[in-house]
C-alpha atoms as a PDB file:
ATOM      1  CA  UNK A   1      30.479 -25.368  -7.242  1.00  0.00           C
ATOM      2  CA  UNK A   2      29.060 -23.847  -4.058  1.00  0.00           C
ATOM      3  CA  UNK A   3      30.061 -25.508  -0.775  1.00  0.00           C
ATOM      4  CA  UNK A   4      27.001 -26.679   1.451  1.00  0.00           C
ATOM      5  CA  UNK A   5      26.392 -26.908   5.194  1.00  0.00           C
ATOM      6  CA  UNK A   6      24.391 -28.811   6.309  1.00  0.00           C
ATOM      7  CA  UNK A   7      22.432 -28.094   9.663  1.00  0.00           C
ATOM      8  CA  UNK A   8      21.577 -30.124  12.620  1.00  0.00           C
ATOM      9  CA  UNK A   9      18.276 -30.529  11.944  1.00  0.00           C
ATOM     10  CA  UNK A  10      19.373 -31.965   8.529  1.00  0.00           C
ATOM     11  CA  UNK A  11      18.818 -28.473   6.409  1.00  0.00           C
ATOM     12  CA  UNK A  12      21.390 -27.840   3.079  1.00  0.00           C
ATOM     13  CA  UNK A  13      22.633 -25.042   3.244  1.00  0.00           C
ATOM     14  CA  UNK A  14      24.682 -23.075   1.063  1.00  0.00           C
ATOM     15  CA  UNK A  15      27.811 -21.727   2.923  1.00  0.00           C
ATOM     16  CA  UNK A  16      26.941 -18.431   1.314  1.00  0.00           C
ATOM     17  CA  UNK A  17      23.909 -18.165   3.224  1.00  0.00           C
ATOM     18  CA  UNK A  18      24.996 -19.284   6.230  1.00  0.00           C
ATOM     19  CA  UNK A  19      27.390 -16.749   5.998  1.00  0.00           C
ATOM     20  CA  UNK A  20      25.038 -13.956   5.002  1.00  0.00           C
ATOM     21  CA  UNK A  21      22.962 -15.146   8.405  1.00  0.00           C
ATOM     22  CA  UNK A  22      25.522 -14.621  10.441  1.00  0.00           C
ATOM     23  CA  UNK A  23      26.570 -11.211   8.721  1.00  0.00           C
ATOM     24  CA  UNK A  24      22.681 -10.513   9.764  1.00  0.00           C
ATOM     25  CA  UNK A  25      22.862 -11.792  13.742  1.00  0.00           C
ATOM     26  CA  UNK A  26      25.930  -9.690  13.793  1.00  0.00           C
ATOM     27  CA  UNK A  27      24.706  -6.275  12.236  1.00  0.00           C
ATOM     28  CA  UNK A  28      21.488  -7.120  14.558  1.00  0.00           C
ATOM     29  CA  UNK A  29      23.616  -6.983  17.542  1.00  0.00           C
ATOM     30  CA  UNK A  30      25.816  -4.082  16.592  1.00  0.00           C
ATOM     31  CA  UNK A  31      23.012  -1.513  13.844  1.00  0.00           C
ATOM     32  CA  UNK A  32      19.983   0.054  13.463  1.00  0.00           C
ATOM     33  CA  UNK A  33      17.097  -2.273  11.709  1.00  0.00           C
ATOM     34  CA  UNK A  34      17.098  -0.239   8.781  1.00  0.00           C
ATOM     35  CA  UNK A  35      20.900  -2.193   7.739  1.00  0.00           C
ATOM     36  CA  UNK A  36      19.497  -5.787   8.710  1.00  0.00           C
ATOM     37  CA  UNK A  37      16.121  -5.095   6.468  1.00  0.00           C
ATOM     38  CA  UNK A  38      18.763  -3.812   4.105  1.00  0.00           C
ATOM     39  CA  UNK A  39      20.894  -6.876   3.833  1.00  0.00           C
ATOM     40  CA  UNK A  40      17.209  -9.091   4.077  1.00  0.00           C
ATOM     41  CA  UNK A  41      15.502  -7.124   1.047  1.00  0.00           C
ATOM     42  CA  UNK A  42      18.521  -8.051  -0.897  1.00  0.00           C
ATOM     43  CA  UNK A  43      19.244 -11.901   0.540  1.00  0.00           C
ATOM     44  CA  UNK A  44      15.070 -12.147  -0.451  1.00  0.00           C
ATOM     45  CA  UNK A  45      15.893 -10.929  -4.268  1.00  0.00           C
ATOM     46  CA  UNK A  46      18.661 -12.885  -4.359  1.00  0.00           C
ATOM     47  CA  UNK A  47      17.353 -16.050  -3.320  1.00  0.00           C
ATOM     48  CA  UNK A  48      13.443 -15.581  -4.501  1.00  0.00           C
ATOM     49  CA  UNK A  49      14.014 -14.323  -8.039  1.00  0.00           C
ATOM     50  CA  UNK A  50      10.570 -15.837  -9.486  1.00  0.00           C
ATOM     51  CA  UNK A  51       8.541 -13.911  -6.085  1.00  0.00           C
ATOM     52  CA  UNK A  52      10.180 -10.542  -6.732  1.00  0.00           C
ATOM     53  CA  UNK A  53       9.699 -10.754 -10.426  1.00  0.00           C
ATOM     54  CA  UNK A  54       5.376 -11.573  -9.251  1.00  0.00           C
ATOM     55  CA  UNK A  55       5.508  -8.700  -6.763  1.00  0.00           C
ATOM     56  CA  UNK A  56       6.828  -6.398  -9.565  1.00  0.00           C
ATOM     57  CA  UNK A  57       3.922  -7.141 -11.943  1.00  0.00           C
ATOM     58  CA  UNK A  58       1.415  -7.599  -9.429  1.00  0.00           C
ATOM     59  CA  UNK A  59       2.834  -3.589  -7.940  1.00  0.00           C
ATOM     60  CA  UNK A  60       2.228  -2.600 -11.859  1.00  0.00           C
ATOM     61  CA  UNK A  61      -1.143  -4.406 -11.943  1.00  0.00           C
ATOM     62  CA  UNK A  62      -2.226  -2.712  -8.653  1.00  0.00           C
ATOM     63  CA  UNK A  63      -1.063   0.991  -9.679  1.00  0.00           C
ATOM     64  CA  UNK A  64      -3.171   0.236 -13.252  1.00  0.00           C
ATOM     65  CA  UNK A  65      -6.034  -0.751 -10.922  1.00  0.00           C
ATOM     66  CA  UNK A  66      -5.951   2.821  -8.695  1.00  0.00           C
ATOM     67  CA  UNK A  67      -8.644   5.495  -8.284  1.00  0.00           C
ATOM     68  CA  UNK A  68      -5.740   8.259  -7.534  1.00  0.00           C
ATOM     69  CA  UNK A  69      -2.597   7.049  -8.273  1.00  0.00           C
ATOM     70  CA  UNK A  70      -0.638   9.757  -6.371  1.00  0.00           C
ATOM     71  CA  UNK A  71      -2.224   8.869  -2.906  1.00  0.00           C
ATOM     72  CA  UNK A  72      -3.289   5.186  -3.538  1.00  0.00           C
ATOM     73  CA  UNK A  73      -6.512   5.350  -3.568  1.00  0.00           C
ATOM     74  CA  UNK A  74      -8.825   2.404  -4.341  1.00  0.00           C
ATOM     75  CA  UNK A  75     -12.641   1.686  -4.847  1.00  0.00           C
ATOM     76  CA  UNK A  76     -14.404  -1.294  -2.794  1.00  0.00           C
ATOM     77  CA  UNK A  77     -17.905  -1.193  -3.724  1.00  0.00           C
ATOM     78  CA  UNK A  78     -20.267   1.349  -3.355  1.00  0.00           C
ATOM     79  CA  UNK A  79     -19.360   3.641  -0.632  1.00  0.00           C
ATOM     80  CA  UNK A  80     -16.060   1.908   0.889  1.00  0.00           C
ATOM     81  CA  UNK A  81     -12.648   3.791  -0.645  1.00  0.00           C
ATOM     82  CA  UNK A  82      -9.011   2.234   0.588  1.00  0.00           C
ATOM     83  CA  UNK A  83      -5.815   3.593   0.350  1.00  0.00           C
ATOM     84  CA  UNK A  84      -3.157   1.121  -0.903  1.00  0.00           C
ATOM     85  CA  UNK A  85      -0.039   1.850  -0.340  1.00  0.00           C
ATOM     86  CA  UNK A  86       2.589  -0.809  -0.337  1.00  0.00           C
ATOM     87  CA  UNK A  87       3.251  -4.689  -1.624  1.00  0.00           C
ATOM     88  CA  UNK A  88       5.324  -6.544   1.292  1.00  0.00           C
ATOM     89  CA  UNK A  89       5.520  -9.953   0.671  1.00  0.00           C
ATOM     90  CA  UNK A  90       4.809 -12.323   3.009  1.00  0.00           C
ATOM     91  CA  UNK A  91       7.918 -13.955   2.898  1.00  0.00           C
ATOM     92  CA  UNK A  92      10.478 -10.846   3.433  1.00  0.00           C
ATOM     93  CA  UNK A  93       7.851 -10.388   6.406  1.00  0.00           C
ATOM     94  CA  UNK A  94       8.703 -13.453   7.917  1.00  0.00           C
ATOM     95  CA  UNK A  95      12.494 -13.237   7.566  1.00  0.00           C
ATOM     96  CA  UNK A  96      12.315  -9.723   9.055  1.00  0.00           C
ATOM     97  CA  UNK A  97      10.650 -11.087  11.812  1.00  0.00           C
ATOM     98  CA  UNK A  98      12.954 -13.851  12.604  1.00  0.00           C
ATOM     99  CA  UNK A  99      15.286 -11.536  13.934  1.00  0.00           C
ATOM    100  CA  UNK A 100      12.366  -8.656  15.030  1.00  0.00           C
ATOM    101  CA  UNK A 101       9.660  -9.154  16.656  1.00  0.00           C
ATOM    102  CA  UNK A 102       6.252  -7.125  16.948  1.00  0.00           C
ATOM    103  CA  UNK A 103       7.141  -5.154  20.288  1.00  0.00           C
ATOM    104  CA  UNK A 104      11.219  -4.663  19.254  1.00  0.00           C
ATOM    105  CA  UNK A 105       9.979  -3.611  15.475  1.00  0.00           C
ATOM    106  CA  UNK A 106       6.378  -2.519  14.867  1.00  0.00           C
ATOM    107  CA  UNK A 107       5.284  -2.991  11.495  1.00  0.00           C
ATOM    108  CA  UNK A 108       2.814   0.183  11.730  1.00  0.00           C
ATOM    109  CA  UNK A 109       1.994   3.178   9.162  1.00  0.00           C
ATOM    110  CA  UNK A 110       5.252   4.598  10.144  1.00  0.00           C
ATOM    111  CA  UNK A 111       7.235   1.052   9.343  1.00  0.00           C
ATOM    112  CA  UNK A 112       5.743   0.906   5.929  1.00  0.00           C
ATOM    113  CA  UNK A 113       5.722   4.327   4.792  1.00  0.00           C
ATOM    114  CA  UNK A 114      10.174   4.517   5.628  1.00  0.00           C
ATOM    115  CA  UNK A 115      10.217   1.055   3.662  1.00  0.00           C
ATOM    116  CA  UNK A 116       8.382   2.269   0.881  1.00  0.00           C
ATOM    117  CA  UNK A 117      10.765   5.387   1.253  1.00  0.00           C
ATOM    118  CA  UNK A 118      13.425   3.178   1.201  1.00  0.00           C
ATOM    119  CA  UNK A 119      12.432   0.554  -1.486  1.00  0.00           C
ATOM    120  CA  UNK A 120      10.285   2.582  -4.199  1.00  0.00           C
ATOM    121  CA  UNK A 121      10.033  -0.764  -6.015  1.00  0.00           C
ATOM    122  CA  UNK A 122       7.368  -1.953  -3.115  1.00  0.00           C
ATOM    123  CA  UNK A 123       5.785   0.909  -3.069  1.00  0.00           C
ATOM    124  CA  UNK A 124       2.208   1.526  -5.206  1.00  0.00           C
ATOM    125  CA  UNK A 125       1.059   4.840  -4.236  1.00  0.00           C
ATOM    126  CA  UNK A 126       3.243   8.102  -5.016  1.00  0.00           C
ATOM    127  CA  UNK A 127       2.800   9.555  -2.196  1.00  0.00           C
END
């Protein structure tokens, strides 16, 4: 059996977590972002099996759905053509942002395109 913690504002925790967060606030202190979203992406599969097995189908349903599957490229009516790129659920957004915020880590083209790099699973476009 796994021990628990629990917090002061009455929160069970599983000592395992608590000490993978504080494996986290260290390596924020000490890395670059790229090992904290590391130890996140894999904290998120570990403890949201059922959201990264929906992302996965919903990245295969997406690539299925694509104009041009090597650069992402979607139809949106008429004459409106996106470029989708990337799945990044919203909840590995929000635990990445605990310990980031928008002016310490943008989350701009150049954010998504070394995550995608970094986790092919995410990404929908080839290129």
């Amino acid at each position: 059996m796994t021990g628990i913690v629990i917090n002061e504002n009455g929160k069970i925790r599983t000592v395992e977590n608590v000490e993978l967060a504080e494996k986290i606030v260290k390596d924020r202190a000490l890395k670059d972002p790229w090992v904290v979203i590391d130890s996140m992406v894999k904290i998120w599969t570990k403890n949201a099996p059922e959201e990264e097995a929906a992302m996965k189908i919903n990245v295969e349903q997406y690539r299925e759905g694509l104009v041009d599957k090597e650069f992402g490229q979607t139809l949106m009516g008429r004459d409106q053509e996106r470029r989708f790129t990337i799945a990044f659920p919203r909840s590995l957004m929000l635990m990445i942002r605990t310990q980031y915020k928008a002016d310490e880590l943008p989350m701009d083209r150049e954010f998504f395109k070394k995550f995608g790099e970094k986790y092919p699973a995410f990404k929908i476009a080839e290129k």
